[in-house]
Protein backbone atom coordinates (compact mmCIF):
# COMPACT_ATOMS: atom_id res chain seq x y z
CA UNK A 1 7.36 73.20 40.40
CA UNK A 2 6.14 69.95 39.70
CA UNK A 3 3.49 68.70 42.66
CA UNK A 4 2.71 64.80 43.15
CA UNK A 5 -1.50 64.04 42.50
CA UNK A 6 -1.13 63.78 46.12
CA UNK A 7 0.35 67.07 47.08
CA UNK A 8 -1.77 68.50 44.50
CA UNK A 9 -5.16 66.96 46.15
CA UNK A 10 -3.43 68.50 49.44
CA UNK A 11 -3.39 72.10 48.07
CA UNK A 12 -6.53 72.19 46.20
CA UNK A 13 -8.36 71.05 49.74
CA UNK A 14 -6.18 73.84 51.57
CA UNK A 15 -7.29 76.66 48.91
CA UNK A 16 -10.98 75.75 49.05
CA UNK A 17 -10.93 75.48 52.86
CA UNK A 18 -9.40 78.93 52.63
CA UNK A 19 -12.45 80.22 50.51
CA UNK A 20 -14.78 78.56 52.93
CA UNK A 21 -13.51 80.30 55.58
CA UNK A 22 -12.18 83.65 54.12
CA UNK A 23 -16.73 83.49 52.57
CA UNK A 24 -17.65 82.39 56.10
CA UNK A 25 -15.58 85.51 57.64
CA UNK A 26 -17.17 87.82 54.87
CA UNK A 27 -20.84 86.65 56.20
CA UNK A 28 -19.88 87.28 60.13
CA UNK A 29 -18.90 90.55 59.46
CA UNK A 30 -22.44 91.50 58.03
CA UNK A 31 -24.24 90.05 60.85
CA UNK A 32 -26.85 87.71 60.38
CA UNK A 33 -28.80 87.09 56.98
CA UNK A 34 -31.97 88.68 58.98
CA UNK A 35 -29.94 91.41 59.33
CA UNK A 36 -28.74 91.51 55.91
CA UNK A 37 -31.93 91.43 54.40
CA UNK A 38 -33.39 94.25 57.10
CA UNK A 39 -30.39 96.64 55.14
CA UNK A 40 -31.95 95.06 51.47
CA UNK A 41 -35.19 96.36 52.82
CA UNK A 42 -33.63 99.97 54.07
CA UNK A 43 -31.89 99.79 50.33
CA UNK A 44 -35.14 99.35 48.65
CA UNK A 45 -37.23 101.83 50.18
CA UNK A 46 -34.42 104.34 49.43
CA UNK A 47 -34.95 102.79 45.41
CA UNK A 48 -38.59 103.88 45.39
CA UNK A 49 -40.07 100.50 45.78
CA UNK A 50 -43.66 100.33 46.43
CA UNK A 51 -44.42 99.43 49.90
CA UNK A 52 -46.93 97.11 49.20
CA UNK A 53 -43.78 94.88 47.20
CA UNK A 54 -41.98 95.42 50.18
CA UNK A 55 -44.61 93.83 52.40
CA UNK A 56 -45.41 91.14 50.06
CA UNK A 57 -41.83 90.18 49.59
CA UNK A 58 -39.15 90.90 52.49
CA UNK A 59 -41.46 88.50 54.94
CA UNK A 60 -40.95 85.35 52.44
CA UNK A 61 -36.73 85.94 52.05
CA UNK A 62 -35.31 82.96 53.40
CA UNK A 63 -31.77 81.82 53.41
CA UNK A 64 -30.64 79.08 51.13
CA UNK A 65 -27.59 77.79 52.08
CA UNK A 66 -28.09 74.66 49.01
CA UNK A 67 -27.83 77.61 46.48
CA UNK A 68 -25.00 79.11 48.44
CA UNK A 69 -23.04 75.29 48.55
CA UNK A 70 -24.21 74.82 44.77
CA UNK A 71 -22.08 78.40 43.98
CA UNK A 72 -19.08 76.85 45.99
CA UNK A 73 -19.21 73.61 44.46
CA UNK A 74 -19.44 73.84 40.82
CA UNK A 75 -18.02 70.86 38.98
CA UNK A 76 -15.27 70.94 36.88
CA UNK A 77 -15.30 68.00 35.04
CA UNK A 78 -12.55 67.40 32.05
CA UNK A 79 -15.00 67.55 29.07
CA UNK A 80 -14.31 66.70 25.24
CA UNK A 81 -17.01 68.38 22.47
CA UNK A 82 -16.77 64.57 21.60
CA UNK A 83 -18.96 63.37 25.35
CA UNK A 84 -20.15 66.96 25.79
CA UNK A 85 -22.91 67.16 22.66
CA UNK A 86 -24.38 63.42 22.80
CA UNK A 87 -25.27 64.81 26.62
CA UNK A 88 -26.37 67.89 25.74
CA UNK A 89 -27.98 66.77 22.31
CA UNK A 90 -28.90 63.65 22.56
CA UNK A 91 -31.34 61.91 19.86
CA UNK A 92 -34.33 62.53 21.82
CA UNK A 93 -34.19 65.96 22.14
CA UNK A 94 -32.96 66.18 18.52
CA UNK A 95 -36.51 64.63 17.59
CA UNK A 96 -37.74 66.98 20.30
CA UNK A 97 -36.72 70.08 18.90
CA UNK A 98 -38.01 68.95 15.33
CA UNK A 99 -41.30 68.16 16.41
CA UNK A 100 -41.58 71.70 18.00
CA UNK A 101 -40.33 73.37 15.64
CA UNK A 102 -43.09 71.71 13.25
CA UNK A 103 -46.13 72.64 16.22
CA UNK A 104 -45.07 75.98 16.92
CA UNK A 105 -43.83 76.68 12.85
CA UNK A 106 -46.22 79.36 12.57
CA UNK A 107 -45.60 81.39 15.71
CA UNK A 108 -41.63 80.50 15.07
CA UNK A 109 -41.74 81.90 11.81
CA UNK A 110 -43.70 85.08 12.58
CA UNK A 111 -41.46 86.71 15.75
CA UNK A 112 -38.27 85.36 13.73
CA UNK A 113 -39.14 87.38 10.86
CA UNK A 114 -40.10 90.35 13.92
CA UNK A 115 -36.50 89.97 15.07
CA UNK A 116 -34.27 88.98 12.57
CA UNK A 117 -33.34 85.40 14.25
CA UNK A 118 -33.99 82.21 12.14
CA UNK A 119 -36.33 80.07 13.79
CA UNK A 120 -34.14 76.85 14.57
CA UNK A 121 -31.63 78.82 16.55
CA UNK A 122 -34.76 79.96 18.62
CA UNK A 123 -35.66 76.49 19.32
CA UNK A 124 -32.33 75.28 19.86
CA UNK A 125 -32.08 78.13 22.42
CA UNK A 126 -34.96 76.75 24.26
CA UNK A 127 -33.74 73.25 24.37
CA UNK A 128 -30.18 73.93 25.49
CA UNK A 129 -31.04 76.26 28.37
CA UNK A 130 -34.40 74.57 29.92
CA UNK A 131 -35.44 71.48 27.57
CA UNK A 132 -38.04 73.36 26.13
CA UNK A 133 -39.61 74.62 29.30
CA UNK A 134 -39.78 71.66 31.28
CA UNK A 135 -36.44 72.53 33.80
CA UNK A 136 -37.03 76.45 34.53
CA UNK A 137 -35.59 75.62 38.22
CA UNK A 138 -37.70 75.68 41.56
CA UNK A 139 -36.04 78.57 43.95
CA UNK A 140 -37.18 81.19 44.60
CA UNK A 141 -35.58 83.90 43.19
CA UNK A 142 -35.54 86.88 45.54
CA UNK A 143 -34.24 84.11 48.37
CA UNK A 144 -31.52 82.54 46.74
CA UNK A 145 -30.31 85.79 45.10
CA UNK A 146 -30.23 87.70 48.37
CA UNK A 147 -28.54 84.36 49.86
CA UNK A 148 -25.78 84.77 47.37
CA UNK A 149 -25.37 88.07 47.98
CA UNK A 150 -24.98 87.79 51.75
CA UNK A 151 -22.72 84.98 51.28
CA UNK A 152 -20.41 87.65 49.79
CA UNK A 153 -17.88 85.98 46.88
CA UNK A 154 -20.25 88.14 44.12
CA UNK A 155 -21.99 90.18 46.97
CA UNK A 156 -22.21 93.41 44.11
CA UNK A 157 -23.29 90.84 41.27
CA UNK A 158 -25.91 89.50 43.36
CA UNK A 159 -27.10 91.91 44.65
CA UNK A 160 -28.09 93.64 41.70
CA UNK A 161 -30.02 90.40 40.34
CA UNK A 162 -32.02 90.73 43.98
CA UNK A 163 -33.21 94.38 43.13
CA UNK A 164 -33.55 93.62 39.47
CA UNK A 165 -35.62 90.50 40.57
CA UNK A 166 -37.55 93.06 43.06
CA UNK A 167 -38.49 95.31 40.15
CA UNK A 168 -39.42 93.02 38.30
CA UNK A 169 -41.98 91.91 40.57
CA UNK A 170 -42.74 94.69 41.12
CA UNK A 171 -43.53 96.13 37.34
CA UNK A 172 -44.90 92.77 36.08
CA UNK A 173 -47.07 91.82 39.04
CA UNK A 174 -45.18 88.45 39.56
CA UNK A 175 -45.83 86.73 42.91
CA UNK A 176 -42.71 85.65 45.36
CA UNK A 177 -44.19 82.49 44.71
CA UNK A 178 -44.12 82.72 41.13
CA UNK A 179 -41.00 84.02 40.27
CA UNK A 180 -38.84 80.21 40.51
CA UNK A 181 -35.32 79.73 38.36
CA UNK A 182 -32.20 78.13 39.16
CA UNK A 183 -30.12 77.86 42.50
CA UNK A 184 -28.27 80.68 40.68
CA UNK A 185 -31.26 82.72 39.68
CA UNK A 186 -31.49 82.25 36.38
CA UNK A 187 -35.68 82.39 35.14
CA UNK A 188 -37.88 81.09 33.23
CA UNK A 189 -37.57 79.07 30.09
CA UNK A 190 -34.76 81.25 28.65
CA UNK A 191 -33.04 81.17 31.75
CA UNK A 192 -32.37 84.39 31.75
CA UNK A 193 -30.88 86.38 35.00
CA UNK A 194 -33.06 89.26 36.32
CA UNK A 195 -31.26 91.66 34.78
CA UNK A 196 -31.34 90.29 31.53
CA UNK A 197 -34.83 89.70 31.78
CA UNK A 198 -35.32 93.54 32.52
CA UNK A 199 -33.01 94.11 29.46
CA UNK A 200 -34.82 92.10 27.23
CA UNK A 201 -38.04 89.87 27.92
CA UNK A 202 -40.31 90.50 25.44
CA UNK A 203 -44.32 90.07 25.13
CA UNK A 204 -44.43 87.95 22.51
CA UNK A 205 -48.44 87.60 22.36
CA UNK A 206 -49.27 90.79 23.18
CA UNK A 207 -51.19 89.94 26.29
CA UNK A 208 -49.26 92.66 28.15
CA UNK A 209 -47.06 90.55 30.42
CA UNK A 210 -43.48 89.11 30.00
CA UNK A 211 -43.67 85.69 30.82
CA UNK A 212 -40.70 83.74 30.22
CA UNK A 213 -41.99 80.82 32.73
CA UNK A 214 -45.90 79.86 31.04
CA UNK A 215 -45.70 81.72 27.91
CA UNK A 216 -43.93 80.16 25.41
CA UNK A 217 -44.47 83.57 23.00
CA UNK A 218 -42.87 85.53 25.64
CA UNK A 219 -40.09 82.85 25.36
CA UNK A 220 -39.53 82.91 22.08
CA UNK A 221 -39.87 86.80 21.15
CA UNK A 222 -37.23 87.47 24.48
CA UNK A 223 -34.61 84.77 22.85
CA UNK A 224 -34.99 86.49 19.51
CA UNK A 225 -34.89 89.42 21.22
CA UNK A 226 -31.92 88.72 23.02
CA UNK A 227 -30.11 87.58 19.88
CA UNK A 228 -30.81 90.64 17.42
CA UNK A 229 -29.73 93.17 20.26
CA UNK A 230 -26.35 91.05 20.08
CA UNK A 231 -26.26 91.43 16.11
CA UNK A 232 -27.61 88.99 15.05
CA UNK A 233 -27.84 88.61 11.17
CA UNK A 234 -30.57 86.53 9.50
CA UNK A 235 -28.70 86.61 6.07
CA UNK A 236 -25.77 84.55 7.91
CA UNK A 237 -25.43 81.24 9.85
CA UNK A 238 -23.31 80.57 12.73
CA UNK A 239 -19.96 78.44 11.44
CA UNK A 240 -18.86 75.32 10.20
CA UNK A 241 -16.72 72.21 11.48
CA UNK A 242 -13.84 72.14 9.18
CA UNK A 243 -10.08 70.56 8.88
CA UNK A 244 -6.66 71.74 9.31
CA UNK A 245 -3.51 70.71 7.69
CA UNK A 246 -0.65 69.38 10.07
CA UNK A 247 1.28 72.51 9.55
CA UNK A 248 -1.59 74.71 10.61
CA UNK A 249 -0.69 77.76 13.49
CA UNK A 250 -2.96 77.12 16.34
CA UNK A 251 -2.37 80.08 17.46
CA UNK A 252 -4.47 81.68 14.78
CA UNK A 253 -7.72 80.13 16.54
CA UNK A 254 -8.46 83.05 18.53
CA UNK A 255 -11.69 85.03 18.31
CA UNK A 256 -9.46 88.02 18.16
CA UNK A 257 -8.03 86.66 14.85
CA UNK A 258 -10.75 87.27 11.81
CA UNK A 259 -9.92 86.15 8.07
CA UNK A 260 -11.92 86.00 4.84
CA UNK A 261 -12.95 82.36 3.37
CA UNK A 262 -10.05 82.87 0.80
CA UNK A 263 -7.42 83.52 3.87
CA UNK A 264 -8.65 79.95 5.68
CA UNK A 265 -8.19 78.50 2.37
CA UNK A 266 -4.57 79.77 1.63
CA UNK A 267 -3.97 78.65 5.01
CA UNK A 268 -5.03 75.39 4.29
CA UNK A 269 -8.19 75.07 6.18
CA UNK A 270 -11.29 73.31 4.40
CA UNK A 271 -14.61 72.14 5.25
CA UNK A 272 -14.91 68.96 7.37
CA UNK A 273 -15.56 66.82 4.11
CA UNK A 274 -12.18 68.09 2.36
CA UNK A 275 -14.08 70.24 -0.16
CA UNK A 276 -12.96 74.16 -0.29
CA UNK A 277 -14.26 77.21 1.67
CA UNK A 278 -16.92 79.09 0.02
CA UNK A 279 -16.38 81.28 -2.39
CA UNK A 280 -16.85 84.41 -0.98
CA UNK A 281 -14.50 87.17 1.17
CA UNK A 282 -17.48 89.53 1.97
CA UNK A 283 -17.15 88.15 5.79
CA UNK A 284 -14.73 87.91 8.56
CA UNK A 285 -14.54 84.58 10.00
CA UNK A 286 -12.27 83.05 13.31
CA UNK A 287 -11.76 80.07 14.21
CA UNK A 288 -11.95 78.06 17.26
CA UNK A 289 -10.60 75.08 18.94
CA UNK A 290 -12.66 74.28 21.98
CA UNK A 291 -10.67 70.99 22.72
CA UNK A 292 -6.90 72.16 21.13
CA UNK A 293 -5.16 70.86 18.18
CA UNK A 294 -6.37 67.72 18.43
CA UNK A 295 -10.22 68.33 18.94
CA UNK A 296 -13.29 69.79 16.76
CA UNK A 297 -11.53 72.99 14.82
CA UNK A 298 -14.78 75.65 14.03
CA UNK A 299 -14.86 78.54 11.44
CA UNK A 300 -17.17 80.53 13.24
CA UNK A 301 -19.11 83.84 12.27
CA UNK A 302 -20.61 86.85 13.80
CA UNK A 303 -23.36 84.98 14.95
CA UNK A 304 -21.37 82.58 16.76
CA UNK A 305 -20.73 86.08 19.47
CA UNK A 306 -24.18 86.27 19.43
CA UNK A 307 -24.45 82.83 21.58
CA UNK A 308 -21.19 83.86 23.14
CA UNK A 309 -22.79 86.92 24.54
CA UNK A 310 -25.80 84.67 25.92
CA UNK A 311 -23.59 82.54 27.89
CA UNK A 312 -19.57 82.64 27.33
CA UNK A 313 -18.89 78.84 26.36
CA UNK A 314 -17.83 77.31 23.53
CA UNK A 315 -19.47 74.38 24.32
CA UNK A 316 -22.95 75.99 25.34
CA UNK A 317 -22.70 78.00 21.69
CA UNK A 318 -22.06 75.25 19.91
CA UNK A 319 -24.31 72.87 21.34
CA UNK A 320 -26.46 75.25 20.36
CA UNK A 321 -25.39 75.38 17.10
CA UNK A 322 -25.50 71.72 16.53
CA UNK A 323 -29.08 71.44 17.40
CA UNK A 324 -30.04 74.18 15.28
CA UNK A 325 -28.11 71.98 12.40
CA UNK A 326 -29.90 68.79 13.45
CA UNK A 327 -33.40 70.87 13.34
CA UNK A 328 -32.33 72.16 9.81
CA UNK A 329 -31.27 69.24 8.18
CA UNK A 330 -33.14 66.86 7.20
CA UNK A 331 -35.91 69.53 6.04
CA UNK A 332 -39.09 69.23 8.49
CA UNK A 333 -42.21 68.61 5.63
């Protein structure tokens, strides 16, 4: 059944106001976020954390209900790859990410040969998710993850981050105060989630700490990290824009679908200049269309999962991809 914009605008309202109240509800029944966090504290003793954490930490938990209404209220804008990437990528961080790249060449080079990860996707990493370390986020972690957790949509999701947060305080000797990210909980200049930061921050220096906020080492070894832990292969890239004829079976972009180069090409599919796929049919490729039939069409590769498992968006993966291209090409001297 067709609704008018109207009734539409009507319903949407109606479901949300539901959610409010259905999250509200969820948050009574635990009592009040002092409470809450009193049971965090019972949870973590029971965990083995050291009670010296547990003093330093449990008397700074506050609620933050702006985290809370930024989980309730995420936009969802109509995008096109065609306004997404001149946001995301602009010029300026283009020339950014090249002049990085050129500063930190040496350090690049050196923990992308350690991991397997060419350097550019490392730095386009780093500008995507925090703009090379300059928006990490300002909560506090262990507050807005235990406020998430209270609030009770992704009570078990959050409050795993909390505890993963705790240890890591705990293990890396990170302050309350020090330990900042997003209203979501995401850290550092990687942006990674407490868990994944447990999973795989690196020390990149060797000063025996993981710091993904100050240390741009530590950034760079956990991203590469990160990245070769989700297969990443050094030998390949990550895709390439190409065209489809008119005929073409949209159906056969799906990441579930995988073809050789010669498949594509007896399909009809070539690169984005007309010319033919490479030669070769030792790889097998899928294609996407982030923006259907009539948007951007990608031949994408293994790596392309890679960024897929670091955050599951087209867009973020191949904004990624783009400024790793834009850092590639022309060659930094």
């Amino acid at each position: 059944m067709l609704l008018s914009k109207q009734a539409l605008t009507l319903t949407c309202g109606l479901v949300l106001s539901f959610n409010a109240i259905a999250s509200d509800a969820t948050s009574a029944s635990k009592g009040s976020f002092s409470e809450y966090v009193t049971q965090l504290k019972l949870e973590a003793v029971e965990q083995g954390v050291k009670e010296q954490t547990i003093n330093d930490v449990f008397p700074k938990i506050k609620m933050f209900k702006k985290a809370v209404a930024s989980d309730k209220a995420q936009p969802e804008t109509k995008l096109t790859l065609e306004t997404y990437l001149p946001r995301v990528v602009p010029d300026w961080k283009v020339e950014k990410a090249r002049n990085l790249f050129k500063t930190h060449q040496v350090e690049l080079e050196r923990i992308g040969e350690l991991y397997g990860v060419q350097p550019r996707f490392i730095v386009a990493l780093w500008g995507v998710e925090s703009n090379f370390g300059k928006l990490t986020g300002s909560y506090p972690v262990l507050s807005v993850t235990a406020s998430l957790a209270y609030e009770g949509r992704r009570e078990d999701f959050f409050k795993k981050e909390f505890f993963a947060a705790l240890k890591i305080a705990e293990e890396q000797q990170f302050t309350f105060e020090e330990m900042k990210g997003s209203w979501a909980g995401a850290m550092g200049q990687t942006q990674f989630m407490p868990t994944s930061f447990l999973a795989y921050a690196q020390d990149g220096d060797g000063d025996g700490k993981k710091d993904i906020w100050n240390n741009s080492s530590d950034a760079f070894a956990s991203a590469a990290y990160y990245l070769q832990q989700a297969g990443w292969k050094e030998s390949e890239t990550w895709g390439r824009q190409v065209k489809t004829p008119t005929d073409f079976d949209a159906k056969l972009a799906n990441l579930a679908v995988k073809k050789t180069f010669s498949q594509w090409q007896a399909l009809g599919v070539r690169r984005f200049n007309g010319n033919d796929l490479p030669n070769r049919d030792d790889m097998m490729i899928s294609m996407v269309m982030p923006d259907g039939e009539q948007g951007r069409k990608y031949l994408v590769y293994d790596n392309y999962r890679g960024l897929l498992r670091w955050n599951k968006s087209n867009y973020f993966a191949i904004s990624v991809a783009y400024l790793s291209e834009r850092i590639k090409y022309p060659p930094i001297s």
